[in-house]
Protein backbone atom coordinates (compact mmCIF):
# COMPACT_ATOMS: atom_id res chain seq x y z
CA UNK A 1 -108.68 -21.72 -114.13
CA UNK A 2 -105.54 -23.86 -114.48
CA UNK A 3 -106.03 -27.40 -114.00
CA UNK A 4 -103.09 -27.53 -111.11
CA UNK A 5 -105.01 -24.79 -109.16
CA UNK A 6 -107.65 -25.93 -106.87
CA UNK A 7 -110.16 -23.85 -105.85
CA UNK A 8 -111.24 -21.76 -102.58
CA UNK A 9 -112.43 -24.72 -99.64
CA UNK A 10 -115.08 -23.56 -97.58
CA UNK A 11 -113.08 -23.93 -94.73
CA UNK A 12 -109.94 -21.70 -96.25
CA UNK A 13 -112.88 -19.25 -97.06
CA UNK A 14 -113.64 -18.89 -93.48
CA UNK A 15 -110.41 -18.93 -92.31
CA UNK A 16 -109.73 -15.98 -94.81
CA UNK A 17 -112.82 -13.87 -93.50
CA UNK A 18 -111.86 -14.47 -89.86
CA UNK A 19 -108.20 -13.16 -90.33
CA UNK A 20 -109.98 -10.45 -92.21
CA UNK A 21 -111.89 -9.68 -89.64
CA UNK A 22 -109.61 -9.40 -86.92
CA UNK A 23 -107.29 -6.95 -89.25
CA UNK A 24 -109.94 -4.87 -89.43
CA UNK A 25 -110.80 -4.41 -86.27
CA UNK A 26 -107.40 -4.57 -85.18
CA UNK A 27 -107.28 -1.57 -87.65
CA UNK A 28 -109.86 0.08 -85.86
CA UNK A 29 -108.00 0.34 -82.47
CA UNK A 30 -104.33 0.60 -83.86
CA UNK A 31 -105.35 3.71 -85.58
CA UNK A 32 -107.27 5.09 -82.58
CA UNK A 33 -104.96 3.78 -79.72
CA UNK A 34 -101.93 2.84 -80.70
CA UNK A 35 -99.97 -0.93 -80.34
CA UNK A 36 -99.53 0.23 -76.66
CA UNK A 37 -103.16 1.53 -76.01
CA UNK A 38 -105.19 -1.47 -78.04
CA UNK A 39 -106.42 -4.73 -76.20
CA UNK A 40 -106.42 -7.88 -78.00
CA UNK A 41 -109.38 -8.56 -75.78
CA UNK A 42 -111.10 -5.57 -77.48
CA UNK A 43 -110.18 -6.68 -80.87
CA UNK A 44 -111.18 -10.37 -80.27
CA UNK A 45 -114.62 -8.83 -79.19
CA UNK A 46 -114.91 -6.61 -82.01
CA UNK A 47 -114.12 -9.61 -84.48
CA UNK A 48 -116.39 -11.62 -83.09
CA UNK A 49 -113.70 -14.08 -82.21
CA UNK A 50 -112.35 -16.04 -79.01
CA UNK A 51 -108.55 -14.75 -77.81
CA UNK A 52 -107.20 -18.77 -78.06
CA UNK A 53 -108.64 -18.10 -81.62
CA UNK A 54 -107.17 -15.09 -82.18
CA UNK A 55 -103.80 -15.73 -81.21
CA UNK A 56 -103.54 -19.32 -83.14
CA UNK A 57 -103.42 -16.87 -86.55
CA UNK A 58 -101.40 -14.14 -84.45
CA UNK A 59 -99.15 -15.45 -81.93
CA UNK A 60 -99.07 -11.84 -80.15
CA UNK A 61 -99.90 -8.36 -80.06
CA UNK A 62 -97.19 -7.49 -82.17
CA UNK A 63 -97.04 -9.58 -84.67
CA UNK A 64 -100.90 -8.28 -85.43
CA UNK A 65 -99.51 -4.93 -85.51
CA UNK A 66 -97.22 -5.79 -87.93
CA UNK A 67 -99.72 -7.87 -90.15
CA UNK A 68 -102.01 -4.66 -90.40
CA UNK A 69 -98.76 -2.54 -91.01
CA UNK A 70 -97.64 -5.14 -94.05
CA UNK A 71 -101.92 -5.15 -95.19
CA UNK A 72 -101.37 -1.28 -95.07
CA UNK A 73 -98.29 -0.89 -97.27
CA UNK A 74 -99.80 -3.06 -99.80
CA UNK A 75 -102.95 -0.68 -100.22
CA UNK A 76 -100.56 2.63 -99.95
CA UNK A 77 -97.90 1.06 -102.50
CA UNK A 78 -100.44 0.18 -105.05
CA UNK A 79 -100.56 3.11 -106.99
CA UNK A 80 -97.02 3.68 -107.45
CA UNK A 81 -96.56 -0.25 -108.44
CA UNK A 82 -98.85 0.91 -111.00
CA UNK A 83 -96.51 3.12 -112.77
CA UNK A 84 -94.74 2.33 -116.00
CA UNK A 85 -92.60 3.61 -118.39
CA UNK A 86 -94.60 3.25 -121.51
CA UNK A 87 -96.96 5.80 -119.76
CA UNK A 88 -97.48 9.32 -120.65
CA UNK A 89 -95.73 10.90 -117.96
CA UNK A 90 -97.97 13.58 -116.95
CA UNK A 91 -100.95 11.46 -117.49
CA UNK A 92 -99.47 8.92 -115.11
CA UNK A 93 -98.41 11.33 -112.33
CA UNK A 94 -102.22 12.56 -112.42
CA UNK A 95 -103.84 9.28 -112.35
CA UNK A 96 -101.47 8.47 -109.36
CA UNK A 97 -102.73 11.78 -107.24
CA UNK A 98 -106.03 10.64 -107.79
CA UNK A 99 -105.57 6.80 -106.72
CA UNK A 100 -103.70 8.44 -103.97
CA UNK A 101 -106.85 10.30 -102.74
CA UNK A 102 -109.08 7.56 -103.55
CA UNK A 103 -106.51 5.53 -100.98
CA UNK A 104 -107.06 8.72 -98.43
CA UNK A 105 -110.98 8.60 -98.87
CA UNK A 106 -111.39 5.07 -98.82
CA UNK A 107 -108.94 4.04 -96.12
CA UNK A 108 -108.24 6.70 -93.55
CA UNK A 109 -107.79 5.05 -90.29
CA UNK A 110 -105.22 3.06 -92.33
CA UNK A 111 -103.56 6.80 -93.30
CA UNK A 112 -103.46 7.43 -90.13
CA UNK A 113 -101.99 4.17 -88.25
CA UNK A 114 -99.16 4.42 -90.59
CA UNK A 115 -98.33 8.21 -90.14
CA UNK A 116 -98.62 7.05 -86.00
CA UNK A 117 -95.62 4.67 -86.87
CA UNK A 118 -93.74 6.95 -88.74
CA UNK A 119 -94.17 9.63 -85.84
CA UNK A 120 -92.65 7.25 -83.68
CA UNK A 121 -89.57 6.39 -85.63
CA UNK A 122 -91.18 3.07 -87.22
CA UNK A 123 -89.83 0.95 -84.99
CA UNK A 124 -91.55 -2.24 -85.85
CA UNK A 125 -91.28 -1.88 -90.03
CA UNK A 126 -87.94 -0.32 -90.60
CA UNK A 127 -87.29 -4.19 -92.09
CA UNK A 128 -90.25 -3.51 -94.65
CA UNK A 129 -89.37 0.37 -95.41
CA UNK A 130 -85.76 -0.63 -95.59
CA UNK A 131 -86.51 -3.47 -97.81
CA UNK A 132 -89.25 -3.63 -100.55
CA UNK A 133 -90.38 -0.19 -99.66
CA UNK A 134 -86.86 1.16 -100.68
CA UNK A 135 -86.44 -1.75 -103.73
CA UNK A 136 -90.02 -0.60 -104.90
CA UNK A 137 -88.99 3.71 -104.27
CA UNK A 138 -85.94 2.84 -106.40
CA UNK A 139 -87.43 1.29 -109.73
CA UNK A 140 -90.05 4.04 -109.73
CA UNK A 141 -87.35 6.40 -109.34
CA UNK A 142 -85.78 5.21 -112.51
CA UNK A 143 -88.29 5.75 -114.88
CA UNK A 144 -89.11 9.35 -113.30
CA UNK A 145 -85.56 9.59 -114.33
CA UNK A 146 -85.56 8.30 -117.37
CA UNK A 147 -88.55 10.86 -118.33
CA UNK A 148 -86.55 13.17 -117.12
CA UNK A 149 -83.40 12.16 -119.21
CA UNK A 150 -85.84 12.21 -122.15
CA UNK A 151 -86.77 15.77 -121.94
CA UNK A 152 -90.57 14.12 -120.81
CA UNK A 153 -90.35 15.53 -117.58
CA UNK A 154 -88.67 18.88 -115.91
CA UNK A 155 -85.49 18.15 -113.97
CA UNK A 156 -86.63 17.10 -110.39
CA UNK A 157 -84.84 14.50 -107.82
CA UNK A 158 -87.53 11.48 -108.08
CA UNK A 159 -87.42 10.98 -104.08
CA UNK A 160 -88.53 14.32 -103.38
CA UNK A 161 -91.14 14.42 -106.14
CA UNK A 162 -92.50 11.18 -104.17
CA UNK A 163 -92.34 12.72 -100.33
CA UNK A 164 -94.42 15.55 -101.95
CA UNK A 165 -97.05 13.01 -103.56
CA UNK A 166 -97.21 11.41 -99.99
CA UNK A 167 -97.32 14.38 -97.75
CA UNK A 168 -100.15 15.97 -100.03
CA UNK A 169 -102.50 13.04 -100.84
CA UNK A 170 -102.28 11.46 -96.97
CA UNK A 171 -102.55 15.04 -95.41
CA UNK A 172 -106.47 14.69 -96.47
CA UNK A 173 -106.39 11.46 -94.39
CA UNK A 174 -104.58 12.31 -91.34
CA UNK A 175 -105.40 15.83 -90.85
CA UNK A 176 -109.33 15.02 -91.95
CA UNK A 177 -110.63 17.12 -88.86
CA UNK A 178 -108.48 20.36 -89.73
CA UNK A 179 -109.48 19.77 -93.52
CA UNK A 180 -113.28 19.27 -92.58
CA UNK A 181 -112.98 22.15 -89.75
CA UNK A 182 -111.46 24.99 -92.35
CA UNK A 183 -113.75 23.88 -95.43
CA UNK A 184 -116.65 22.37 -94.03
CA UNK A 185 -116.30 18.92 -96.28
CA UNK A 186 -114.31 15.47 -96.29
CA UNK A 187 -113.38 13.75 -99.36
CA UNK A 188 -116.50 11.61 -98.57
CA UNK A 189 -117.93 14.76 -100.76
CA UNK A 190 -117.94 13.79 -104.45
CA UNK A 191 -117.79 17.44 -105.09
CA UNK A 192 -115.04 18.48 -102.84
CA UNK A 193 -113.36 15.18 -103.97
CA UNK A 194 -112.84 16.21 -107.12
CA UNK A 195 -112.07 19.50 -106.51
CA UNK A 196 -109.52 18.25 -104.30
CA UNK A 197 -107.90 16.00 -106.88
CA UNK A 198 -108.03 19.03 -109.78
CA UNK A 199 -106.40 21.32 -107.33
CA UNK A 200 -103.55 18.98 -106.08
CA UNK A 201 -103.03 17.94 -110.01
CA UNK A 202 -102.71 21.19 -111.27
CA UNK A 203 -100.75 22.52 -108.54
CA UNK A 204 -98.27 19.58 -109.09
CA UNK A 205 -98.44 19.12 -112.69
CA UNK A 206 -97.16 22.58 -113.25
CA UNK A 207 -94.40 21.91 -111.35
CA UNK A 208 -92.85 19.33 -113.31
CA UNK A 209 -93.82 19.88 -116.64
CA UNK A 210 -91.43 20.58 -119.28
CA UNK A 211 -91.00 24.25 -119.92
């Protein structure tokens, strides 16, 4: 550790798990309920806080919607801030479907919250989508396109290659009772897991390979 950096205080520590805490269970009732349907009573209850306390680290209902929204995006955006150039290109395009599903597996009330906002037009993180979502879209873009230009990748528009990665990976999240209903199994299944992410690779793989 750098000598300028000073360490984790116990009292920053706690103040860290407490706002951690009330994400999560703000998570919890978000993704069940809605902004509109969720009580910050509830969520002060469930995070084992007082309301006074909650609100001096979220001034209101919305701003902790947002918070979780922003915590969200950071998870989901992960794997694609993860891609690079001086990666194979099919290689890299696999390994992203599969940190995709692990997101799906691992996270899926978050899946869901998110696909709830989009539903309803995204009215409180159109600033965020608009913003670093779209700045972070772009640069990936250009080096799908620069694979593309260098015969690495079949033609494909980038944006459309992504909306595919998306709607595929998340459906496992968001439609997790119509998955588990018609096969019996969640991605909690290591088996079905990776059966999951060798179907959804090969499926997409063959699609943009270079013929």
């Amino acid at each position: 550790m750098k000598s300028d950096e000073k360490k984790p205080t116990r009292r920053s520590r706690a103040v860290a798990a407490k706002r951690a805490a009330i994400l999560e269970a703000a998570l919890t009732f978000f993704s069940q309920y809605g902004i509109h349907g969720t009580s910050l009573d509830k969520v002060a209850e469930r995070a084992d806080v007082s309301k006074t306390n909650l609100l001096y680290y979220y001034p209101s209902k919305e701003a902790l919607y947002i918070a979780v929204l922003k915590e969200i995006l950071d998870v989901w955006l992960a794997p694609l801030r993860a891609l690079r150039h001086d990666q194979e290109p099919l290689t890299a395009i696999r390994r992203y479907i599969r940190l995709k599903l692990e997101v799906s597996r691992d996270h899926p009330q978050a899946s869901r919250l998110f696909c709830l906002e989009m539903l309803q037009g995204a009215p409180l993180l159109k600033g965020e989508l608009a913003g670093d979502l779209k700045t972070l879209v772009d640069e990936k873009a250009a080096i799908i396109e620069q694979w593309i230009a260098e015969g690495r990748l079949a033609g494909v528009r980038p944006q459309h290659l992504f909306f595919l990665l998306w709607a595929t990976t998340q459906h496992y999240a968001d439609f997790a009772s119509q998955v588990e209903a018609i096969t019996g199994q969640t991605l909690n299944d290591p088996a079905f897991f990776e059966q999951t992410v060798d179907n959804v690779q090969r499926m997409i793989i063959e699609g943009i390979r270079v013929r």
